[in-house]
Protein backbone atom coordinates (compact mmCIF):
# COMPACT_ATOMS: atom_id res chain seq x y z
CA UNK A 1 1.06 41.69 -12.07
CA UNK A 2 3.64 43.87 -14.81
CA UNK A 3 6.70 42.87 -15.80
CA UNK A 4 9.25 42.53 -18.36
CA UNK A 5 8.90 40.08 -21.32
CA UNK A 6 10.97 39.44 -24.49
CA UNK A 7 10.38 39.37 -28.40
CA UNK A 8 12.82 39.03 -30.40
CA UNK A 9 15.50 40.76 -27.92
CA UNK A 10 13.12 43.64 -27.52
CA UNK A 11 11.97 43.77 -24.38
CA UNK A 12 8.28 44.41 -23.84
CA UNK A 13 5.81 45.94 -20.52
CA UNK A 14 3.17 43.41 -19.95
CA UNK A 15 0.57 45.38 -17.35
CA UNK A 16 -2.75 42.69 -16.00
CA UNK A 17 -5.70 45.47 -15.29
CA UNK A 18 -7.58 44.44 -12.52
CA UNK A 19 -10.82 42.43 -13.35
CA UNK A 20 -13.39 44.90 -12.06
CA UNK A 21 -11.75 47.18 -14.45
CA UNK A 22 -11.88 45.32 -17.56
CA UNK A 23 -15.21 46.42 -19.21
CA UNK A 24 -13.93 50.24 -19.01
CA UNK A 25 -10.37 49.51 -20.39
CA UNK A 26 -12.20 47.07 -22.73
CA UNK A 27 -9.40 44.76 -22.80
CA UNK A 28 -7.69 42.29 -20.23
CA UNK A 29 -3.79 43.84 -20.28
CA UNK A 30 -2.02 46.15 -21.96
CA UNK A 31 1.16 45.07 -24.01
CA UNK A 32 3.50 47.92 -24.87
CA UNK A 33 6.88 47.83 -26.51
CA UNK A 34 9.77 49.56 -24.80
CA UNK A 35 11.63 49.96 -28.10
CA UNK A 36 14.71 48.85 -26.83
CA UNK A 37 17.26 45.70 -26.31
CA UNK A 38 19.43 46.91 -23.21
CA UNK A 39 17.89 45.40 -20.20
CA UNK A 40 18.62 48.55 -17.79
CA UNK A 41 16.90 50.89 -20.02
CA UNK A 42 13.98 48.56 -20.63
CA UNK A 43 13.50 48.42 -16.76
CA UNK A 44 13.60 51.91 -16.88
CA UNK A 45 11.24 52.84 -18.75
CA UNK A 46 9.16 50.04 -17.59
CA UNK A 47 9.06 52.01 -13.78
CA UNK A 48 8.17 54.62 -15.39
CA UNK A 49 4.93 52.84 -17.25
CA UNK A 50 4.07 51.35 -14.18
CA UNK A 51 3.95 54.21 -12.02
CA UNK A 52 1.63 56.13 -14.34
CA UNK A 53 -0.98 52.87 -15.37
CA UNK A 54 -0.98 52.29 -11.39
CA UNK A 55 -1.61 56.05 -10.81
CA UNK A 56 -4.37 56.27 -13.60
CA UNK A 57 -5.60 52.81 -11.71
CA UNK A 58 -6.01 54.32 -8.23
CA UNK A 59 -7.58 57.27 -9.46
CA UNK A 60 -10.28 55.33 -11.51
CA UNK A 61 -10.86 53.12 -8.52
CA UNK A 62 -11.32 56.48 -6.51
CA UNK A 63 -13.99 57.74 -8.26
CA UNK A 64 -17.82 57.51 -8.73
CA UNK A 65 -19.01 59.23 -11.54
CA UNK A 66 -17.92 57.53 -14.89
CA UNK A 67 -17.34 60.59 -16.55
CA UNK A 68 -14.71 61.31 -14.52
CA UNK A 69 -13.38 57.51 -14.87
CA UNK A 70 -13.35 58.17 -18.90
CA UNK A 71 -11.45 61.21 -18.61
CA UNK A 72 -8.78 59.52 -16.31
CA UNK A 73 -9.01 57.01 -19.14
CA UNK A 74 -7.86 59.55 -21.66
CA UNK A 75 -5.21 61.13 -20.27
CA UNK A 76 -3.49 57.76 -19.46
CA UNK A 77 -3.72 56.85 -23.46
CA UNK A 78 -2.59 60.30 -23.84
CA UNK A 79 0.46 59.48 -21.93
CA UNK A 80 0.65 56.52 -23.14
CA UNK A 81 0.77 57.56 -27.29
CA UNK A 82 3.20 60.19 -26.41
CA UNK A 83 5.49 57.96 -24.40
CA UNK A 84 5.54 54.60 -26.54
CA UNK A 85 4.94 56.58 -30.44
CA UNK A 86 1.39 56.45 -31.01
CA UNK A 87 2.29 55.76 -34.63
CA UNK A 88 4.00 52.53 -33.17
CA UNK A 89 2.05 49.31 -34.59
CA UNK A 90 2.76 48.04 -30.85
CA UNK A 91 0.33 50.01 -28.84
CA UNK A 92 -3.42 49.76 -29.18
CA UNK A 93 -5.32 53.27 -27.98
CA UNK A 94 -7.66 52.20 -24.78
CA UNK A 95 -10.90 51.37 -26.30
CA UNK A 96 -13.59 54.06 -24.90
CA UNK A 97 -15.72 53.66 -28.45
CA UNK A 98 -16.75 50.64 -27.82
CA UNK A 99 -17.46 50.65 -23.91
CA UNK A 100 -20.75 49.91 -22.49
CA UNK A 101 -21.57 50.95 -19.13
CA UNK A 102 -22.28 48.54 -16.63
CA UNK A 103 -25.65 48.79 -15.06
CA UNK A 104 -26.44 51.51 -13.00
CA UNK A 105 -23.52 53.83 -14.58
CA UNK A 106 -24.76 56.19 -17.42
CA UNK A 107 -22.57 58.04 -19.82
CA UNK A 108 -24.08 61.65 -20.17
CA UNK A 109 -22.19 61.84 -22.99
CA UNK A 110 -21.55 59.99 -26.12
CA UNK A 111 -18.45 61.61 -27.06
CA UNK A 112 -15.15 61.67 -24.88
CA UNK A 113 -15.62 64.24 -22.03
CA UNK A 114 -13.86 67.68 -22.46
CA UNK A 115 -11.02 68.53 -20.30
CA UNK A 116 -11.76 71.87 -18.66
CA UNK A 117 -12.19 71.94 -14.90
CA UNK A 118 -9.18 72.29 -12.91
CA UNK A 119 -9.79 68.28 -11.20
CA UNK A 120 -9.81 66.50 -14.93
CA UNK A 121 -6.64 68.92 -15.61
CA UNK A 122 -5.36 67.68 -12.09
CA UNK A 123 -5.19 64.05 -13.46
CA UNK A 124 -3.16 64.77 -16.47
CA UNK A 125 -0.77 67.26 -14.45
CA UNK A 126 -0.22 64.36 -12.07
CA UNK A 127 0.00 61.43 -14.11
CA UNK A 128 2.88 63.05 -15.84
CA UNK A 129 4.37 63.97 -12.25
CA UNK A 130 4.15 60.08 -10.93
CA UNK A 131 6.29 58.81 -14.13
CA UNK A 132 8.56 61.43 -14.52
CA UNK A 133 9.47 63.21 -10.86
CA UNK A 134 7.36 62.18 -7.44
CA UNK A 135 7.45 59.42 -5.24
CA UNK A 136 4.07 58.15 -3.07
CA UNK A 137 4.56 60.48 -1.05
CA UNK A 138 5.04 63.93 -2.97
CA UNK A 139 1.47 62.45 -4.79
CA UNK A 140 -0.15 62.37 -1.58
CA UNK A 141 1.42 65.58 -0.07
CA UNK A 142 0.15 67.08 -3.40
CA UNK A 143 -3.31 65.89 -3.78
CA UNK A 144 -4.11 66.58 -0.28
CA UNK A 145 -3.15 70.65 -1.04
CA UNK A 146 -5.51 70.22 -4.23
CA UNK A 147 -8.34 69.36 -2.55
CA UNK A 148 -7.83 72.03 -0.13
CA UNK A 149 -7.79 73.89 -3.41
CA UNK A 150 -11.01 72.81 -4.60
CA UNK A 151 -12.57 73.08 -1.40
CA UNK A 152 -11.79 76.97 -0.88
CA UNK A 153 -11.91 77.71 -4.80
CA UNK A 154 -14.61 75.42 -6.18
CA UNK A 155 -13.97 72.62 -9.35
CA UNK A 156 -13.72 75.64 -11.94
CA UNK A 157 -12.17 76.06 -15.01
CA UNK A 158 -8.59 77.24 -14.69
CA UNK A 159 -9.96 80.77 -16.48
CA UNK A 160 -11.82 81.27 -13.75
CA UNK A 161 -9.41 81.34 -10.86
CA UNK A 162 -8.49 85.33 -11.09
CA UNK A 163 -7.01 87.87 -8.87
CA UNK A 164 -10.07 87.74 -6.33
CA UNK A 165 -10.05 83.56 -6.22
CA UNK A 166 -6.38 83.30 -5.91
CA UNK A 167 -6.16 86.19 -2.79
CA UNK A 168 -9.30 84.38 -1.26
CA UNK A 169 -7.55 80.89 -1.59
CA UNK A 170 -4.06 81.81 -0.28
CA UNK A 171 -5.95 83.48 2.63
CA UNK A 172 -8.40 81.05 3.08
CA UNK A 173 -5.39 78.36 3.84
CA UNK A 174 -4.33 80.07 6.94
CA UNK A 175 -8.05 79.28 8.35
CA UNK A 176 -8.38 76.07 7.05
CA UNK A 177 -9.02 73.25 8.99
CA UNK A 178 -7.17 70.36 10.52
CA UNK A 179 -8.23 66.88 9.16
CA UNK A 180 -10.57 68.42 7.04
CA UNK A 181 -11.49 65.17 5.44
CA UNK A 182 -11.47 63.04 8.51
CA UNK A 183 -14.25 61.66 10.94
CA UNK A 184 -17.22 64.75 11.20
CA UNK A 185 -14.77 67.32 9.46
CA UNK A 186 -15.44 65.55 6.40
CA UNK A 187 -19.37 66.11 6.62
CA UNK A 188 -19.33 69.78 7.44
CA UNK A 189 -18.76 72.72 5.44
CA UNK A 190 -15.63 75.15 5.58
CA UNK A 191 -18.33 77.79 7.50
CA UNK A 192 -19.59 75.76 10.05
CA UNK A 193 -16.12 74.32 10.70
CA UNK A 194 -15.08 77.78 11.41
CA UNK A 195 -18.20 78.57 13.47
CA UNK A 196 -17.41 75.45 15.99
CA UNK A 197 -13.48 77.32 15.92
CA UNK A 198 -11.67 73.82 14.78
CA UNK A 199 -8.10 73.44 14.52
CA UNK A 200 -6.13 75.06 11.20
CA UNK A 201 -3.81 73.91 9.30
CA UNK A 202 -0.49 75.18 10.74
CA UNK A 203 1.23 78.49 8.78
CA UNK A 204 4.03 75.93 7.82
CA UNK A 205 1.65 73.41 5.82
CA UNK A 206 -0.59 76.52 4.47
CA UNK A 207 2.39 77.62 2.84
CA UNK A 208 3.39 74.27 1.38
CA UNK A 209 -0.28 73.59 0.12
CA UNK A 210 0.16 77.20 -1.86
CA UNK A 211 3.32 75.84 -3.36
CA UNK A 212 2.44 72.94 -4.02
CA UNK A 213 -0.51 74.01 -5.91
CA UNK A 214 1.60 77.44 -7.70
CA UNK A 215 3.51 74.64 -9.15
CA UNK A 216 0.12 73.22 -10.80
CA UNK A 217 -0.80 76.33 -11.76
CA UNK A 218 2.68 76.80 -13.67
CA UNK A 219 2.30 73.84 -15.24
CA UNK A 220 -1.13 74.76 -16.66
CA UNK A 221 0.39 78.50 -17.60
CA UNK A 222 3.21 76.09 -19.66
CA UNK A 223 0.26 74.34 -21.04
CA UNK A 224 -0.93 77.04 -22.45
CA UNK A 225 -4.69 76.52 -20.03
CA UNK A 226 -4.22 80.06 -18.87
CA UNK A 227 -2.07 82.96 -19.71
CA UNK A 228 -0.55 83.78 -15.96
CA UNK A 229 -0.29 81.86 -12.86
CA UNK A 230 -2.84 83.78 -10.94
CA UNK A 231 -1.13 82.62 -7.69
CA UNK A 232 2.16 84.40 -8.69
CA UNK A 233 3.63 86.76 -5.82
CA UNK A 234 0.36 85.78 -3.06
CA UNK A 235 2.03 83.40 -1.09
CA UNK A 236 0.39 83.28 2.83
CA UNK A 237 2.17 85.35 4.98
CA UNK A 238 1.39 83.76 8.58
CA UNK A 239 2.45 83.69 11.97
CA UNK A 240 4.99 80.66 12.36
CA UNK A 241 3.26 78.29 13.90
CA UNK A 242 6.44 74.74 14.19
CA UNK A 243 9.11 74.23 15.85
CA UNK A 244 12.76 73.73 13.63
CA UNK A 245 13.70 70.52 14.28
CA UNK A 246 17.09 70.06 15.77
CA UNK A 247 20.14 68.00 16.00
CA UNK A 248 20.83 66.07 18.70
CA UNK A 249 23.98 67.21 20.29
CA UNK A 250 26.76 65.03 22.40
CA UNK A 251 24.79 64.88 25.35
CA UNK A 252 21.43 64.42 23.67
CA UNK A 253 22.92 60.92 22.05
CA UNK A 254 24.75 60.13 25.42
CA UNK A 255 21.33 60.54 27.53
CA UNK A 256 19.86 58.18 24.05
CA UNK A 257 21.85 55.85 23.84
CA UNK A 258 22.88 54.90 27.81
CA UNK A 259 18.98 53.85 28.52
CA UNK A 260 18.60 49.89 28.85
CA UNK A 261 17.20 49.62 25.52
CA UNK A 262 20.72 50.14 24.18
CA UNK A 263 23.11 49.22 26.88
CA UNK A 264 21.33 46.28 27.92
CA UNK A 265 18.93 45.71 24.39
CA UNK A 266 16.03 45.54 26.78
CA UNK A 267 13.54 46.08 24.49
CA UNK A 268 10.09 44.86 23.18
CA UNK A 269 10.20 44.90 19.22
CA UNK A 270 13.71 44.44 17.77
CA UNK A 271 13.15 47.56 15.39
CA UNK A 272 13.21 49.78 18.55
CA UNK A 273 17.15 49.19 18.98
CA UNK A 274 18.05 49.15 14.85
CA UNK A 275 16.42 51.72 13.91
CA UNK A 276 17.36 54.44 15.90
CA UNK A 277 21.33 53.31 15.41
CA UNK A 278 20.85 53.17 11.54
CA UNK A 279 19.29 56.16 11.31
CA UNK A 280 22.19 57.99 13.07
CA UNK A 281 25.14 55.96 10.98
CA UNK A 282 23.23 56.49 8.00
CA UNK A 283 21.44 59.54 7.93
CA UNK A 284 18.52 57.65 5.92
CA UNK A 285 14.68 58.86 6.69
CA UNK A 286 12.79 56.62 8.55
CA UNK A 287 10.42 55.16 6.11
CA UNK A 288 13.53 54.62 4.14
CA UNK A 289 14.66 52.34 6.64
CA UNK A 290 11.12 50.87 7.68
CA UNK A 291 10.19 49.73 4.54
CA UNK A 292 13.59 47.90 4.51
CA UNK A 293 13.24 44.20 3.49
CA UNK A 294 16.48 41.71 4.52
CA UNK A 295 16.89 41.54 0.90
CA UNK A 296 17.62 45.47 0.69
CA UNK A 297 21.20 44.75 2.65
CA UNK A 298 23.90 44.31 -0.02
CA UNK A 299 27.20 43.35 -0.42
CA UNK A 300 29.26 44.69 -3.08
CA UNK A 301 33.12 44.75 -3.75
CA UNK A 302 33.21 43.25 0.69
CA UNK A 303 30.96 46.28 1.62
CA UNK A 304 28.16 46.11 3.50
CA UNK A 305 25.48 48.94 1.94
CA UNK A 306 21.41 49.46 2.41
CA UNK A 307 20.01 49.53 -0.97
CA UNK A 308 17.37 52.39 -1.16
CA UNK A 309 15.19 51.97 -3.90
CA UNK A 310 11.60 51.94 -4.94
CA UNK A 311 10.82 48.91 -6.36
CA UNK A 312 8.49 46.48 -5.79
CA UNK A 313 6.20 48.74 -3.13
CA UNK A 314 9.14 50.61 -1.74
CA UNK A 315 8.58 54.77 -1.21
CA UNK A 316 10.41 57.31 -1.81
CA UNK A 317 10.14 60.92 -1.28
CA UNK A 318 11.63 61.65 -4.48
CA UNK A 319 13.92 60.17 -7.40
CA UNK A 320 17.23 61.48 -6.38
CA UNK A 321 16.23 59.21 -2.92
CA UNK A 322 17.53 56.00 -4.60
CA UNK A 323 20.68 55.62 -3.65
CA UNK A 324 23.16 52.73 -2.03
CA UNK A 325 24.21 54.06 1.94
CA UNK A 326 27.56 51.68 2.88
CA UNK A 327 27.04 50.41 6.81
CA UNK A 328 29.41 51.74 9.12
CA UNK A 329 32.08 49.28 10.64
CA UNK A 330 30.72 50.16 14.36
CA UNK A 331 26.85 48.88 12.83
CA UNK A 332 28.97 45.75 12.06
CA UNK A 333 30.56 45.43 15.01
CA UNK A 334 27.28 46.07 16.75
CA UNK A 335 25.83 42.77 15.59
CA UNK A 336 24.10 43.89 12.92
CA UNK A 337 24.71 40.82 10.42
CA UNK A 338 23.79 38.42 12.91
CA UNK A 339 20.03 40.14 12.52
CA UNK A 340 19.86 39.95 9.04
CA UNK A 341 20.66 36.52 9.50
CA UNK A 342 17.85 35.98 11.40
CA UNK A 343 15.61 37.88 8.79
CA UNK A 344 16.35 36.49 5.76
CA UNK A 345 13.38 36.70 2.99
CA UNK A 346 11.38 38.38 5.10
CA UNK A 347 10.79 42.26 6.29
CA UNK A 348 14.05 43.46 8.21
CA UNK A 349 11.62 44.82 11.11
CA UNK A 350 8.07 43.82 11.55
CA UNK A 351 6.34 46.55 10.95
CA UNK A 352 2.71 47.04 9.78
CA UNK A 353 1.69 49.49 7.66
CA UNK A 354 -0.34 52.23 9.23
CA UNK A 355 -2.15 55.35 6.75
CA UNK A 356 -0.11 53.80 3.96
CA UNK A 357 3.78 53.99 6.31
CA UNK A 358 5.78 51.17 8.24
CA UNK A 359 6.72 54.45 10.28
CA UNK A 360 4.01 55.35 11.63
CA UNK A 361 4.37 53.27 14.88
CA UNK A 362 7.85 53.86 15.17
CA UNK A 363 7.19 57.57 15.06
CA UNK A 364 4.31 56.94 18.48
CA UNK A 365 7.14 55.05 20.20
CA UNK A 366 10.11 57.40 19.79
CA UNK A 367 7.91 60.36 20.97
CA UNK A 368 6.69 58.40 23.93
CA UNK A 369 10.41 57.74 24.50
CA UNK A 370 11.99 61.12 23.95
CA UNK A 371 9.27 62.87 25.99
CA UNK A 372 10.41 60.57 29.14
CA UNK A 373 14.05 61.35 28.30
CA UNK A 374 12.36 65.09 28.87
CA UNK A 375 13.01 66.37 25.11
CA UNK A 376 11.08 69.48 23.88
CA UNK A 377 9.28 69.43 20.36
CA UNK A 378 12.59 70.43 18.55
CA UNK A 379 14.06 67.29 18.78
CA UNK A 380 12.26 64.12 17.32
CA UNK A 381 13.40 60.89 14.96
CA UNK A 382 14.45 63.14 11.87
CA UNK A 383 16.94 64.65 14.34
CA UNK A 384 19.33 61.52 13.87
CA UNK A 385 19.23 62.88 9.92
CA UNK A 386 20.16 66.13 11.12
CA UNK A 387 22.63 64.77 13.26
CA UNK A 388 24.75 62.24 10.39
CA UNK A 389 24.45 65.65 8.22
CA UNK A 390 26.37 67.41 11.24
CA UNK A 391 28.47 64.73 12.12
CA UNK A 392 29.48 64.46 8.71
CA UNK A 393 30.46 67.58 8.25
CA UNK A 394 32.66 68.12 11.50
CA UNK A 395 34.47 65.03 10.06
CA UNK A 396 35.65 66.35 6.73
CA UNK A 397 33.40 64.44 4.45
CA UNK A 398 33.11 66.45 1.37
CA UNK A 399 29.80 67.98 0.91
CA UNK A 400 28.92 66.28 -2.70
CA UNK A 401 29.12 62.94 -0.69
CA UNK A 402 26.98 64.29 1.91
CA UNK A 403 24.10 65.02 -0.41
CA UNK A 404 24.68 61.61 -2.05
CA UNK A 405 24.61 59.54 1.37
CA UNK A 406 21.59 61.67 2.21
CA UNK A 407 19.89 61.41 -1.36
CA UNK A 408 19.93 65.01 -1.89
CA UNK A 409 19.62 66.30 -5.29
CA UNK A 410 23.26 68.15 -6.06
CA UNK A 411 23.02 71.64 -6.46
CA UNK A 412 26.40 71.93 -8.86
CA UNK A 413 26.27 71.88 -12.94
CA UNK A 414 29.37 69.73 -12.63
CA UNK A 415 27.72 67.04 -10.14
CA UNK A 416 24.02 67.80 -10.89
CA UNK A 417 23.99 67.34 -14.38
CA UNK A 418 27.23 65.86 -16.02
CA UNK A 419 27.57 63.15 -12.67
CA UNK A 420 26.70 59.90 -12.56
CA UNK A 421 27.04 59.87 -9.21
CA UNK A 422 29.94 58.28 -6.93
CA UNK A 423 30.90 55.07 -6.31
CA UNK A 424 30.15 52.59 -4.01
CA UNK A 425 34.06 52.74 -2.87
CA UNK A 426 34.46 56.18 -2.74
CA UNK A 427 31.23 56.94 -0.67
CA UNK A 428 32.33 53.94 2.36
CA UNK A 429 35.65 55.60 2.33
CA UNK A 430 34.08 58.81 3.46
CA UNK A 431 31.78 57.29 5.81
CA UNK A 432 34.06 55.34 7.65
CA UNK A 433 35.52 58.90 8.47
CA UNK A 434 32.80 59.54 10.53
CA UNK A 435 33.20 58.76 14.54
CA UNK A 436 29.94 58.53 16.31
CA UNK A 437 30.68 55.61 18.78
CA UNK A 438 33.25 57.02 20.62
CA UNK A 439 32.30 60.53 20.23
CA UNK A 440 28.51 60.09 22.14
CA UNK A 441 27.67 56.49 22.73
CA UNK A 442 28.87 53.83 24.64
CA UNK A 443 27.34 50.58 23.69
């Protein structure tokens, strides 16, 4: 349990450690002081606390071998002197100098561990990712291309990973393996893998690994851990494996939208009618709308507006993804409010998590029911995004709002930097310009 507590008018970040945890943190909580009086800030800065101190958490819990628990342990207070003022009378460093293993863990060393290999550098670059930048998923995206790293490069120290490493790792990602860490894959090495001829990684996902990780390896270049980023210029060059997803066209959302499920809501889940409607009106990704709880639908000024956010245990791809996305008057119309009645202080669709996503299932079901509606590979559930952006467009809406409604970063100076972004107002008067009932569907 963290939250916000006040002293004084100062507001303070009150984070419980988990219990099993408590003999390596050597202390029950951590109380830090957020320096500041303005309630918005506080809970700022607060998100940004918690998302490193449950990163460093997760890691620790992760792991086996204490060293490597201390040395997540020491680049959390690392983060944690630089972000609060270690000089601050507030903040306590995290006690490793008086920790006593438990039994059966033994310290090889007496003194902290030293940061070298490119996994204990790993920790630090993404700690400092986590508070400042990614979502949950651009952590997991990127920690699953590091340990393809480590498993074509070895755990070395970032000196060693020259010309010959870095040419044999970008190559060695266009043969490697499908669910490498999965069921049997997970037990055999890279060699006999490749022996029994199992599935690769596609060129698509090779090529996002190798930026994923040249990003790491600019970041330790910035760090001053190596002079160059080794991986400079050696991006994969493969064959292109995927299929460009698609927009659906006119027909596409006629052929959709006509089947009983809609016309007739004959339909076994409730979530298999809503969703596919709010992701067209909206544009939002699907485990945007998911992860919706009843609570998420707003009302401000006498609009109606999904609140995309990610508090509480809300995702998001990235930080420009929290936004506010006004419903469209034909939702409305639709019936839409007499579901969230029906939902209140609750989930808005029943949905279990599956591999960490509430859209996992949705994503089997809207295969299944695109393949019987006899669509090719193209065409999937991030086509409704595709198809808002489109539809959008056609209608006038000024691109700056598009990217907004979408949670797009802006690519301007003017909007990217100086903007505060638009307002509630402004952004339902643009999407009310949109016609998508009329134009494709007849419900």
């Amino acid at each position: 349990m963290d939250y916000l507590r006040t002293r004084n008018g100062t507001f303070y970040f009150r984070k419980v450690i988990p219990m099993e945890l408590r003999y390596l943190f050597c202390k029950g909580e951590l109380q830090l002081s957020l320096r500041t009086k303005i309630k918005t800030e506080a809970r700022t800065r607060a998100a940004t606390l918690r998302g490193a101190i449950n990163a460093a958490i997760d890691e620790i819990k992760s792991e086996k071998k204490l060293e490597r628990k201390l040395a997540i342990l020491e680049q959390l207070d690392i983060f944690l002197k630089s972000f609060i003022n270690k000089k601050h009378k507030a903040y306590e460093s995290l006690g490793t100098r008086h920790f006593k293993p438990r039994q059966g863990e033994v310290s090889q060393e007496k003194t902290k561990p030293k940061i070298t290999t490119l996994s204990v550098l790993y920790i630090q670059f993404e700690t400092e990712k986590v508070a400042t930048e990614w979502g949950h998923k651009a952590k997991e995206d990127y920690y699953t291309a590091f340990k393809a790293l480590i498993d074509l490069v070895g755990d070395v120290v970032p000196a060693k990973v020259n010309n010959t490493l870095a040419n044999k790792y970008s190559q060695g990602l266009l043969t490697y393996p499908q669910r490498r860490t999965v069921g049997p894959n997970a037990k055999l090495s890279l060699k006999e893998l490749d022996k029994r001829n199992s599935p690769t990684i596609s060129a698509r996902t090779a090529k996002n690994h190798f930026t994923q990780m040249n990003v790491f390896f600019n970041w330790l270049t910035q760090r001053k851990y190596i002079k160059a980023n080794p991986l400079s210029g050696l991006a994969p060059k493969g064959k292109k494996t995927t299929t460009k997803k698609q927009s659906f066209n006119q027909n596409d959302l006629k052929l959709i939208f006509s089947q009983p499920l809609f016309k007739e809501k004959k339909y076994k889940c409730e979530w298999q009618y809503w969703l596919p409607i709010l992701a067209l009106y909206t544009g939002a990704r699907l485990e945007e709308l998911a992860q919706l709880s009843a609570s998420d639908v707003k009302q401000e000024d006498a609009i109606y507006y999904l609140h995309i956010h990610s508090e509480e245990n809300n995702q998001l791809k990235n930080e420009n993804s929290a936004r506010k996305i006004p419903l469209h008057c034909e939702v409305l119309s639709l019936g839409f409010l007499d579901y969230l009645a029906t939902k209140q202080g609750q989930q808005l669709f029943q949905l279990n998590k599956v591999s960490g996503k509430y859209g996992k299932n949705v994503t089997k079901w809207f295969t299944r029911f695109k393949q019987h509606l006899g669509f090719g590979p193209a065409k999937v559930f991030h086509s409704f995004r595709h198809t808002f952006r489109d539809l959008a467009v056609e209608s006038g809406v000024p691109s700056e709002h598009i990217k907004a409604l979408l949670g797009h970063t802006q690519g301007d100076v003017t909007h990217g930097i100086y903007g505060s972004g638009f307002s509630l107002r402004m952004l339902n008067a643009s999407l009310q310009k949109i016609e998508i009932r009329n134009f494709c569907m007849n419900l």
